[in-house]
PDB file of N, CA and C in Angstrom:
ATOM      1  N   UNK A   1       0.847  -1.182   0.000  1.00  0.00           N
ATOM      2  CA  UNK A   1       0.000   0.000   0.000  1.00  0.00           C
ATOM      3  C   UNK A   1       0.891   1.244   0.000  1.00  0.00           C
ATOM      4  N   UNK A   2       1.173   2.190  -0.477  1.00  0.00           N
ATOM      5  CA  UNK A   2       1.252   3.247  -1.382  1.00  0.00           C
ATOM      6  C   UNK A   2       1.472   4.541   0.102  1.00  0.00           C
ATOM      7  N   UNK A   3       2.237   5.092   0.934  1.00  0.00           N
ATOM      8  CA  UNK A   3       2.326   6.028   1.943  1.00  0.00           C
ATOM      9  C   UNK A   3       1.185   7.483   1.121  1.00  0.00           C
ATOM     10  N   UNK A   4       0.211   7.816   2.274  1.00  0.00           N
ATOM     11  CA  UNK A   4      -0.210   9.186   1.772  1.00  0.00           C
ATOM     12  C   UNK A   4       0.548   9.990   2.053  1.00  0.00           C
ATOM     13  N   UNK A   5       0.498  11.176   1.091  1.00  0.00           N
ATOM     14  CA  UNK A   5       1.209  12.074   0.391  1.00  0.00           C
ATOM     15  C   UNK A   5       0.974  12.909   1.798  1.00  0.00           C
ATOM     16  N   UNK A   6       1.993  13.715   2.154  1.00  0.00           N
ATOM     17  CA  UNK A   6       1.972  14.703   3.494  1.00  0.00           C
ATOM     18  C   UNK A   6       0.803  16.257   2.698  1.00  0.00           C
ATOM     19  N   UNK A   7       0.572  15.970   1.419  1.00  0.00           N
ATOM     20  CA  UNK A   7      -0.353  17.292   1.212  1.00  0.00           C
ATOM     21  C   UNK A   7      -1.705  16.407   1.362  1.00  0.00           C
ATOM     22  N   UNK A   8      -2.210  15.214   1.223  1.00  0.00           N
ATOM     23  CA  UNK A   8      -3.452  14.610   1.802  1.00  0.00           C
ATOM     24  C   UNK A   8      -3.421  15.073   3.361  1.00  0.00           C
ATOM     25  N   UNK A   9      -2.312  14.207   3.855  1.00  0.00           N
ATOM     26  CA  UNK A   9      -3.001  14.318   5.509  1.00  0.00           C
ATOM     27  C   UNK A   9      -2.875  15.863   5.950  1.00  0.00           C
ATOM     28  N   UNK A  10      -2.007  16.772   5.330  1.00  0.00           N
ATOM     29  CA  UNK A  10      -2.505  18.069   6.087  1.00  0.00           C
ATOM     30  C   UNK A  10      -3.660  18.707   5.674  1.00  0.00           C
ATOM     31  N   UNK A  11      -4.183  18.376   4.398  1.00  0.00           N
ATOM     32  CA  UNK A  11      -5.427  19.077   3.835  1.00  0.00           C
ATOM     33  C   UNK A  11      -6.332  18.311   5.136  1.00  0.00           C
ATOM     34  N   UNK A  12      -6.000  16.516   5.076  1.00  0.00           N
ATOM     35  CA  UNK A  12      -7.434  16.240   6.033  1.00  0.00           C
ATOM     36  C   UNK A  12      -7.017  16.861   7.301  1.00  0.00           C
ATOM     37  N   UNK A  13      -6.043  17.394   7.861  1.00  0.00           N
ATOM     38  CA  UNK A  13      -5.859  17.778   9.076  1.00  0.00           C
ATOM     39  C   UNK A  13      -6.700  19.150   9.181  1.00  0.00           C
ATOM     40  N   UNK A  14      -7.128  20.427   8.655  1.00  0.00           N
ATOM     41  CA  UNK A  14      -7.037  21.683   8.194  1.00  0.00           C
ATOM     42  C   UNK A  14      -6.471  22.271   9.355  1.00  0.00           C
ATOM     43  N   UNK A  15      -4.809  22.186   9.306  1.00  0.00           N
ATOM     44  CA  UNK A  15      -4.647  22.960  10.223  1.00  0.00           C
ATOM     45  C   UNK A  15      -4.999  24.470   9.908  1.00  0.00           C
ATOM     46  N   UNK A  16      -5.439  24.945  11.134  1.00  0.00           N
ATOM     47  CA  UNK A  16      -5.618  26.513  11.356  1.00  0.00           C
ATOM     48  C   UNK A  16      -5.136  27.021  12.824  1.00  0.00           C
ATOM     49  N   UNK A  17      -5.258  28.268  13.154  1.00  0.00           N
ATOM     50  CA  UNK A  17      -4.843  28.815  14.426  1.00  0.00           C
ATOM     51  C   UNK A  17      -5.066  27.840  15.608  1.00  0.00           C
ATOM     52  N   UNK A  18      -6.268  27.587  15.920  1.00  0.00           N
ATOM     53  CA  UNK A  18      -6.988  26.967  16.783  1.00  0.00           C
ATOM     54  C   UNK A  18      -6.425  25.741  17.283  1.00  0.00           C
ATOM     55  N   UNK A  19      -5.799  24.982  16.034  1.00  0.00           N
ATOM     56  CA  UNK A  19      -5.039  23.779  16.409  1.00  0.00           C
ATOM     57  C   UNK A  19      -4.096  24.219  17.004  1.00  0.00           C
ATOM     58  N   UNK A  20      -3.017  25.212  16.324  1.00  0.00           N
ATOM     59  CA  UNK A  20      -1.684  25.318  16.644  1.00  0.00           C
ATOM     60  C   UNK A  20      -2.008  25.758  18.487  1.00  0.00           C
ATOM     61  N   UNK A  21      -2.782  26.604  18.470  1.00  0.00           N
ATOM     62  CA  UNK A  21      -3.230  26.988  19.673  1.00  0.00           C
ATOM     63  C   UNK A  21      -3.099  26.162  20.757  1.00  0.00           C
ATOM     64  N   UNK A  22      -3.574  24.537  20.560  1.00  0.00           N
ATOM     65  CA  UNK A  22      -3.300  23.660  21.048  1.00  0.00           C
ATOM     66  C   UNK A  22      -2.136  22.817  22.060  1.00  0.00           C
ATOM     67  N   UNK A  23      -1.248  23.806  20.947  1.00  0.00           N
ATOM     68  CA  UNK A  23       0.351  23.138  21.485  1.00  0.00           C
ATOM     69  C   UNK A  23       1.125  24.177  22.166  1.00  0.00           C
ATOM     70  N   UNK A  24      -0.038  25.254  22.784  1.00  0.00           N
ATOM     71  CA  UNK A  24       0.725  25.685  24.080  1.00  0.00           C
ATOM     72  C   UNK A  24       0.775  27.282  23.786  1.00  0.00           C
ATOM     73  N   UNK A  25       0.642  27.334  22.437  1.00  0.00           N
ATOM     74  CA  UNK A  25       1.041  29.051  22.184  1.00  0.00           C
ATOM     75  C   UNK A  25      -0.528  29.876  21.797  1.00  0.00           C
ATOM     76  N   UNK A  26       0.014  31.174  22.377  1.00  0.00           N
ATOM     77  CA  UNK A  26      -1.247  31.946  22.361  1.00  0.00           C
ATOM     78  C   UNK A  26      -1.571  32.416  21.153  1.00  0.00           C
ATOM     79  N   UNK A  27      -3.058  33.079  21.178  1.00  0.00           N
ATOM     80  CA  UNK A  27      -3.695  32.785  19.813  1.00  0.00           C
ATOM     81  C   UNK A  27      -2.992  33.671  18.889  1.00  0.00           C
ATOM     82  N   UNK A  28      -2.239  34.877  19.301  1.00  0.00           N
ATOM     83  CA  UNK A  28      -1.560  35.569  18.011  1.00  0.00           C
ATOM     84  C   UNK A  28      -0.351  34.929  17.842  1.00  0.00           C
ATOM     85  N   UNK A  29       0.093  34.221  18.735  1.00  0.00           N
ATOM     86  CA  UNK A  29       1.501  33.537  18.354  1.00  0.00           C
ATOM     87  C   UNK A  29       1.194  32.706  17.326  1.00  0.00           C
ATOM     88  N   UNK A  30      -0.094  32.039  17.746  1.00  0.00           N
ATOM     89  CA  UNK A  30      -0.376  31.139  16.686  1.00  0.00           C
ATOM     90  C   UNK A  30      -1.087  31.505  15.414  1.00  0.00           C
ATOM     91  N   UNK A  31      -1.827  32.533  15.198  1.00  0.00           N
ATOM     92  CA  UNK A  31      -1.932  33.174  13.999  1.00  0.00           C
ATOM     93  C   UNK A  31      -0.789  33.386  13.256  1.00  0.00           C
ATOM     94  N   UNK A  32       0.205  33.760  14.245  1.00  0.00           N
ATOM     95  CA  UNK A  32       1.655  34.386  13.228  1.00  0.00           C
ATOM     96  C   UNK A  32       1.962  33.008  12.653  1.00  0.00           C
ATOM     97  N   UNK A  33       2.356  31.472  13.553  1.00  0.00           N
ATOM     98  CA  UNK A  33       2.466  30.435  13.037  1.00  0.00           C
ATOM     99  C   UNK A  33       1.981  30.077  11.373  1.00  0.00           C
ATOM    100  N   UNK A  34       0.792  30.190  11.470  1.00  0.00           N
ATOM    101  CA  UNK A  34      -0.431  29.880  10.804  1.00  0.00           C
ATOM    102  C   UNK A  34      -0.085  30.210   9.240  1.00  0.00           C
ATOM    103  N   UNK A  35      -0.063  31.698   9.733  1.00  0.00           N
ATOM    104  CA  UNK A  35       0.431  32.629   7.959  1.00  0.00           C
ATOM    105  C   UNK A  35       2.333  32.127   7.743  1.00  0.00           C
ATOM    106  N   UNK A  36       2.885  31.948   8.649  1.00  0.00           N
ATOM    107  CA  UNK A  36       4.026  32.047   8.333  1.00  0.00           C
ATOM    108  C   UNK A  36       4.234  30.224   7.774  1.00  0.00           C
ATOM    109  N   UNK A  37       3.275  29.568   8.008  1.00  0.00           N
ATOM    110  CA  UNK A  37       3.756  28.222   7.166  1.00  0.00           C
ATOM    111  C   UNK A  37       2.788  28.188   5.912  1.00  0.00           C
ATOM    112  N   UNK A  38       1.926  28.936   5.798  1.00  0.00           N
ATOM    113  CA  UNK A  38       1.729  29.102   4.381  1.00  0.00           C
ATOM    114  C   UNK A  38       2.814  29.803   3.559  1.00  0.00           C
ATOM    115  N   UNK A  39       3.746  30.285   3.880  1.00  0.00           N
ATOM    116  CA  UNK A  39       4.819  30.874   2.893  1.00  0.00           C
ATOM    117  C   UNK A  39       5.364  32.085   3.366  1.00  0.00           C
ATOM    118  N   UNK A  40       4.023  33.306   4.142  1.00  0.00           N
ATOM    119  CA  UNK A  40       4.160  34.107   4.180  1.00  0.00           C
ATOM    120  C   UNK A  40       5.795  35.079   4.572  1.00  0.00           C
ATOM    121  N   UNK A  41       6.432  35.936   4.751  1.00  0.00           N
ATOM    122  CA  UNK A  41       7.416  36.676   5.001  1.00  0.00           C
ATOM    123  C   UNK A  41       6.876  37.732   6.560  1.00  0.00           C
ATOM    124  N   UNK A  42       7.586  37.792   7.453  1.00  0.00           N
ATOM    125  CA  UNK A  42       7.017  38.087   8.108  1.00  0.00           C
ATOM    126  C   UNK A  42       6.428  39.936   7.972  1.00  0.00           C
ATOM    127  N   UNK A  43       6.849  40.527   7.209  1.00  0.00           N
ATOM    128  CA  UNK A  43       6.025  41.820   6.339  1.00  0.00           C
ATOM    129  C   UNK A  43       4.462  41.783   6.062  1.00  0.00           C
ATOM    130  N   UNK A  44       4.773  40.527   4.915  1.00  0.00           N
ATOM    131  CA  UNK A  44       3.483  39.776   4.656  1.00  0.00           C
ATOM    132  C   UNK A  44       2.470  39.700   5.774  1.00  0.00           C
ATOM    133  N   UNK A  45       2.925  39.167   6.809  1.00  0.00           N
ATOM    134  CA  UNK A  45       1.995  38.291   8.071  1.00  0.00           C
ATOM    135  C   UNK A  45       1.496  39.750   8.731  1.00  0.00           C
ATOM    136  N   UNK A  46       2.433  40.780   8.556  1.00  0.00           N
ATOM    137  CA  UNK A  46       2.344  42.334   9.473  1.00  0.00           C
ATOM    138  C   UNK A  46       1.364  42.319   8.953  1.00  0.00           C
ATOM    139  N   UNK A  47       1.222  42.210   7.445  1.00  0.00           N
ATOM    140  CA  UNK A  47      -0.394  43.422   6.740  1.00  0.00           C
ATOM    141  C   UNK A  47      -1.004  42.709   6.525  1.00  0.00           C
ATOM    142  N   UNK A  48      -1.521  41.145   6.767  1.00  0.00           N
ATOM    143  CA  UNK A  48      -2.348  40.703   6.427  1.00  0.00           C
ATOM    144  C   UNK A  48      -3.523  40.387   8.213  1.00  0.00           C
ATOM    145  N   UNK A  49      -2.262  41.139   9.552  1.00  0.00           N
ATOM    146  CA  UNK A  49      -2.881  40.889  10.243  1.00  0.00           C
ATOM    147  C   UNK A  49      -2.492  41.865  10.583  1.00  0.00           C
ATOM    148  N   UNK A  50      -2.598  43.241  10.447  1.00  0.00           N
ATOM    149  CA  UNK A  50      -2.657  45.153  10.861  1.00  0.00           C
ATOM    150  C   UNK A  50      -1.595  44.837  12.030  1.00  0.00           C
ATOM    151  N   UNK A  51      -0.591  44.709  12.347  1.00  0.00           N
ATOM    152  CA  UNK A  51       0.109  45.015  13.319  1.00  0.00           C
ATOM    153  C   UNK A  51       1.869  45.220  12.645  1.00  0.00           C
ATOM    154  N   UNK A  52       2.496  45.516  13.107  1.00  0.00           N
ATOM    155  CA  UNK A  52       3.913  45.798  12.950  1.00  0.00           C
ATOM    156  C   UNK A  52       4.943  44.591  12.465  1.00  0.00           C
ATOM    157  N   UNK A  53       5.566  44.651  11.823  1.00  0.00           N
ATOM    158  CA  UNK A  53       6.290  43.528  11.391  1.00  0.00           C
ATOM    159  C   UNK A  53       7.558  42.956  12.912  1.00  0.00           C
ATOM    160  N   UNK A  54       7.897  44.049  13.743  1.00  0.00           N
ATOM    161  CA  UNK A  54       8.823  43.777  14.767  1.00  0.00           C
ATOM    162  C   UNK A  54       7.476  42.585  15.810  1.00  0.00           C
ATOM    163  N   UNK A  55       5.962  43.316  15.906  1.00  0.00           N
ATOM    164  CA  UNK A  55       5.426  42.855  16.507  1.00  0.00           C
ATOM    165  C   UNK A  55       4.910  41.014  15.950  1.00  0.00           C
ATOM    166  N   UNK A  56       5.467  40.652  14.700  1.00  0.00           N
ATOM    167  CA  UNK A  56       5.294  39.538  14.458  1.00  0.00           C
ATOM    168  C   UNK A  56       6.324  39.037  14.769  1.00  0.00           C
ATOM    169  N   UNK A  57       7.729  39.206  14.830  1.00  0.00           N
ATOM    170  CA  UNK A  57       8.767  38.709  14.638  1.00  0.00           C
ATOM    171  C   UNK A  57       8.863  38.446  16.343  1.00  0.00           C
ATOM    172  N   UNK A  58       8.268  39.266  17.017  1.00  0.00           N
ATOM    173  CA  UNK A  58       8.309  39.196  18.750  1.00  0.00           C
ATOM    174  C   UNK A  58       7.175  37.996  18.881  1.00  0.00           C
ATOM    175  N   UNK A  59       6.479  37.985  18.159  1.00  0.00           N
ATOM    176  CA  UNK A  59       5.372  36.457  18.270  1.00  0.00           C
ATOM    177  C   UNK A  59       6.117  35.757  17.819  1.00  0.00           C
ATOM    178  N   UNK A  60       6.926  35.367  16.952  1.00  0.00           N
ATOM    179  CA  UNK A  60       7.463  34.166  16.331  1.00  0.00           C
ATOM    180  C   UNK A  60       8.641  33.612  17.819  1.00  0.00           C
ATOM    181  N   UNK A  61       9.325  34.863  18.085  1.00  0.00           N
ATOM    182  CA  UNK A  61      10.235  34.016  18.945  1.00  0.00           C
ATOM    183  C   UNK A  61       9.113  33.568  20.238  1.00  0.00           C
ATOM    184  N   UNK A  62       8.402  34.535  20.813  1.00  0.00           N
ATOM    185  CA  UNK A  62       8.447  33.729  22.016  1.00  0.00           C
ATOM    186  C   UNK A  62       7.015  32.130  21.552  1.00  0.00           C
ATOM    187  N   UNK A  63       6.947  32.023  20.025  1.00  0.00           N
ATOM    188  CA  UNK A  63       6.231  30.516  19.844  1.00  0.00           C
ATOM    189  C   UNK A  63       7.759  29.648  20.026  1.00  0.00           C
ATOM    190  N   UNK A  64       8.611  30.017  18.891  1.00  0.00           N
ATOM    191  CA  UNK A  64       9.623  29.291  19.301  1.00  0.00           C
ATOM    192  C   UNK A  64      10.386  28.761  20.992  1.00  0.00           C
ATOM    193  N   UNK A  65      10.045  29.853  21.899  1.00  0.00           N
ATOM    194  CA  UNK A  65      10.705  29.523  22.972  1.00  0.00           C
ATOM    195  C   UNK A  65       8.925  28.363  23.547  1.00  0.00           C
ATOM    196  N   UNK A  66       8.239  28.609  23.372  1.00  0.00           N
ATOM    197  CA  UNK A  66       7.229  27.545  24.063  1.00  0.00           C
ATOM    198  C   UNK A  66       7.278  26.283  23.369  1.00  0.00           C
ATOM    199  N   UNK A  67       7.829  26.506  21.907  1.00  0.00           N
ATOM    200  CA  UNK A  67       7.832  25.023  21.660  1.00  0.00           C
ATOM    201  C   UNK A  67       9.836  24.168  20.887  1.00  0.00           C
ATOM    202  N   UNK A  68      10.293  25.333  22.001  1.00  0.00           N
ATOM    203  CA  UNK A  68      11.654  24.493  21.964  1.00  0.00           C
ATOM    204  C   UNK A  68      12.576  24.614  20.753  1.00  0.00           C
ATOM    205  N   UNK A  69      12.661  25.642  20.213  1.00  0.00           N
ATOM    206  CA  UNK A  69      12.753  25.370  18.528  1.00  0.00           C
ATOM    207  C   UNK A  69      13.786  26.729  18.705  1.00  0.00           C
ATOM    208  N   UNK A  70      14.476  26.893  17.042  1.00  0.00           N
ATOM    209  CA  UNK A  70      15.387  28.167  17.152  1.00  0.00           C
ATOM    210  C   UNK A  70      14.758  28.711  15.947  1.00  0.00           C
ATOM    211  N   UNK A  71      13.916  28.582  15.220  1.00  0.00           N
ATOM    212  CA  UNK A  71      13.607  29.020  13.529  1.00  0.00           C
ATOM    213  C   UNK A  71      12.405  28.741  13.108  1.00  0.00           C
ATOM    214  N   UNK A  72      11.661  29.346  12.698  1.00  0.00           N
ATOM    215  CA  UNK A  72      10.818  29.100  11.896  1.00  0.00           C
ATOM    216  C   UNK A  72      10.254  27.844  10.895  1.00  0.00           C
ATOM    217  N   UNK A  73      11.279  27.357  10.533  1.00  0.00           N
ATOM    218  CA  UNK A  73      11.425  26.347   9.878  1.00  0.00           C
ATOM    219  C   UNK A  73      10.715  25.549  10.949  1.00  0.00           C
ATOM    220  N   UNK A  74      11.937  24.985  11.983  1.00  0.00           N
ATOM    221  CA  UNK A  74      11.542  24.083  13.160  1.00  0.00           C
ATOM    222  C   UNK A  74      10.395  24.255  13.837  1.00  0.00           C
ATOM    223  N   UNK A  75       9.744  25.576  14.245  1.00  0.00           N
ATOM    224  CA  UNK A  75       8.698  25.502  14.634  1.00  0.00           C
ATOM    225  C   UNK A  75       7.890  25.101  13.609  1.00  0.00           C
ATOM    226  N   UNK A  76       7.696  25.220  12.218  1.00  0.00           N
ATOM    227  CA  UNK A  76       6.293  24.613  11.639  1.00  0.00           C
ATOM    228  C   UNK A  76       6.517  22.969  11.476  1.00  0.00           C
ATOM    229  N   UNK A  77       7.963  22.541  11.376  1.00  0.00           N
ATOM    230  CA  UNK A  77       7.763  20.950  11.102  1.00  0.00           C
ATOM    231  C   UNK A  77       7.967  20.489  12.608  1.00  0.00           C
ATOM    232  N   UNK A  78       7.757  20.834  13.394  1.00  0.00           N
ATOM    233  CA  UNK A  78       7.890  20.654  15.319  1.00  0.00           C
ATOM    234  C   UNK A  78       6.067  20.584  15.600  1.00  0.00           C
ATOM    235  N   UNK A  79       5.991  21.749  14.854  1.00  0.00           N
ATOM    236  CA  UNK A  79       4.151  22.034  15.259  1.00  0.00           C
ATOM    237  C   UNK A  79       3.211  20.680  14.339  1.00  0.00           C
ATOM    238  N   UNK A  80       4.102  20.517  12.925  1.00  0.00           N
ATOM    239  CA  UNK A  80       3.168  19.458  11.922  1.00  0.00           C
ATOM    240  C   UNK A  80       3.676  17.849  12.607  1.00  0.00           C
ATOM    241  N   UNK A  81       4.481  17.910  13.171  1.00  0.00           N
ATOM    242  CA  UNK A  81       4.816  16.780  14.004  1.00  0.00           C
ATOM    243  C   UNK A  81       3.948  16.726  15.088  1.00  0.00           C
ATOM    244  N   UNK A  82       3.772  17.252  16.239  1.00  0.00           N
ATOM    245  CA  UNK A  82       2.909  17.477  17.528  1.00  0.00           C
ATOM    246  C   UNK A  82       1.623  17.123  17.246  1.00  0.00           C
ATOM    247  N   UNK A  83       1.412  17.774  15.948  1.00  0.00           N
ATOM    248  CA  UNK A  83      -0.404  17.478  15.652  1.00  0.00           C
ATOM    249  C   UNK A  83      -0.372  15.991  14.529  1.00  0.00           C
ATOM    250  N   UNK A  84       0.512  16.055  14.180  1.00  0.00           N
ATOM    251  CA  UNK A  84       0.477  14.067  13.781  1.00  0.00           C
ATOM    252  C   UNK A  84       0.323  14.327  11.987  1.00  0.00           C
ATOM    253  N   UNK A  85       0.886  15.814  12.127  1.00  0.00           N
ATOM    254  CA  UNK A  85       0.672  15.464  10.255  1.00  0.00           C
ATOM    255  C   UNK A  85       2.149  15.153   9.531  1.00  0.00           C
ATOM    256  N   UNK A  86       3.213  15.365  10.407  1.00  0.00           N
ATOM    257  CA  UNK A  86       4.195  14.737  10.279  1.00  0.00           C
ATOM    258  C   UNK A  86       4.713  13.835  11.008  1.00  0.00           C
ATOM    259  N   UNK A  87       5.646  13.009  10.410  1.00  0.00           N
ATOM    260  CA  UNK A  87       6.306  12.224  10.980  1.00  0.00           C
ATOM    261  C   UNK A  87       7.769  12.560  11.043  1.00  0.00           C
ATOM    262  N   UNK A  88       8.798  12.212  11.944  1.00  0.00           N
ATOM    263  CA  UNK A  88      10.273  12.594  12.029  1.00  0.00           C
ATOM    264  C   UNK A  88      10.571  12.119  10.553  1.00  0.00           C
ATOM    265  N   UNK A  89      10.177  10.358  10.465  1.00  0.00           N
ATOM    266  CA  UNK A  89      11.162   9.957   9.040  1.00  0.00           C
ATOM    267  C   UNK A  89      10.555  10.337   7.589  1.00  0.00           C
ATOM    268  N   UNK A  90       9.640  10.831   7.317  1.00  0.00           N
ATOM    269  CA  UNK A  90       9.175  11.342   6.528  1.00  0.00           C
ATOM    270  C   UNK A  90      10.038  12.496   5.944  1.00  0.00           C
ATOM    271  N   UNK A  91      11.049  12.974   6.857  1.00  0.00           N
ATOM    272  CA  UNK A  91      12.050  13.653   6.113  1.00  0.00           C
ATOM    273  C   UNK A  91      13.473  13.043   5.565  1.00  0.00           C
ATOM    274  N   UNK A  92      13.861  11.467   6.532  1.00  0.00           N
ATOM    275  CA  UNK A  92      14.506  10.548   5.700  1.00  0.00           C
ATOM    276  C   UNK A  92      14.764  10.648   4.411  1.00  0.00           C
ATOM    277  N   UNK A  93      13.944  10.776   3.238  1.00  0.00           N
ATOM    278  CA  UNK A  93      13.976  10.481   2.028  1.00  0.00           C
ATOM    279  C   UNK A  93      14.186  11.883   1.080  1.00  0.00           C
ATOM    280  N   UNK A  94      14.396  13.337   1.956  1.00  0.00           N
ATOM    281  CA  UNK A  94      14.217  14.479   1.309  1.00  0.00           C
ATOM    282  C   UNK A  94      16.101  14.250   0.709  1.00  0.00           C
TER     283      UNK A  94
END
């Protein structure tokens, strides 16, 4: 049988704020999460949610310090791990 594709199980997952919310960080930390693993730049994340770009970049670290991480990167595949849409070896094969 054939592994599903990590864009199936996160579509069936829909992560949104609410989940990330879940894993400890508050709801604008986790909004910033949210936009910033869709692609966004954290500029981007400023104007798509009216606040200051320093004031996103001050949400990003203290998500990172609640969930152990140094980067952005790590916090979204730390956060898609926690909620079960990743797996560690699923990056094995990159």
């Amino acid at each position: 049988m054939a592994k599903e594709s990590l864009t199936n199980r996160t579509d069936r997952t829909k992560i949104n704020p609410s989940t990330l919310e879940s894993l400890g960080l508050a709801r604008r930390e986790a909004e910033v999460l949210f936009w910033t693993g869709k692609g966004y730049t954290a500029q981007e994340v400023a104007e798509v949610m009216t606040i200051s770009e320093l004031t996103v970049k001050k949400h990003l670290q203290n998500g990172y310090k609640k969930l152990g991480v140094k980067n952005r990167t790590l916090a979204i595949t730390t956060s898609l791990e926690r909620l079960g849409v990743l797996e560690a070896n699923d990056w094995t094969s990159c």
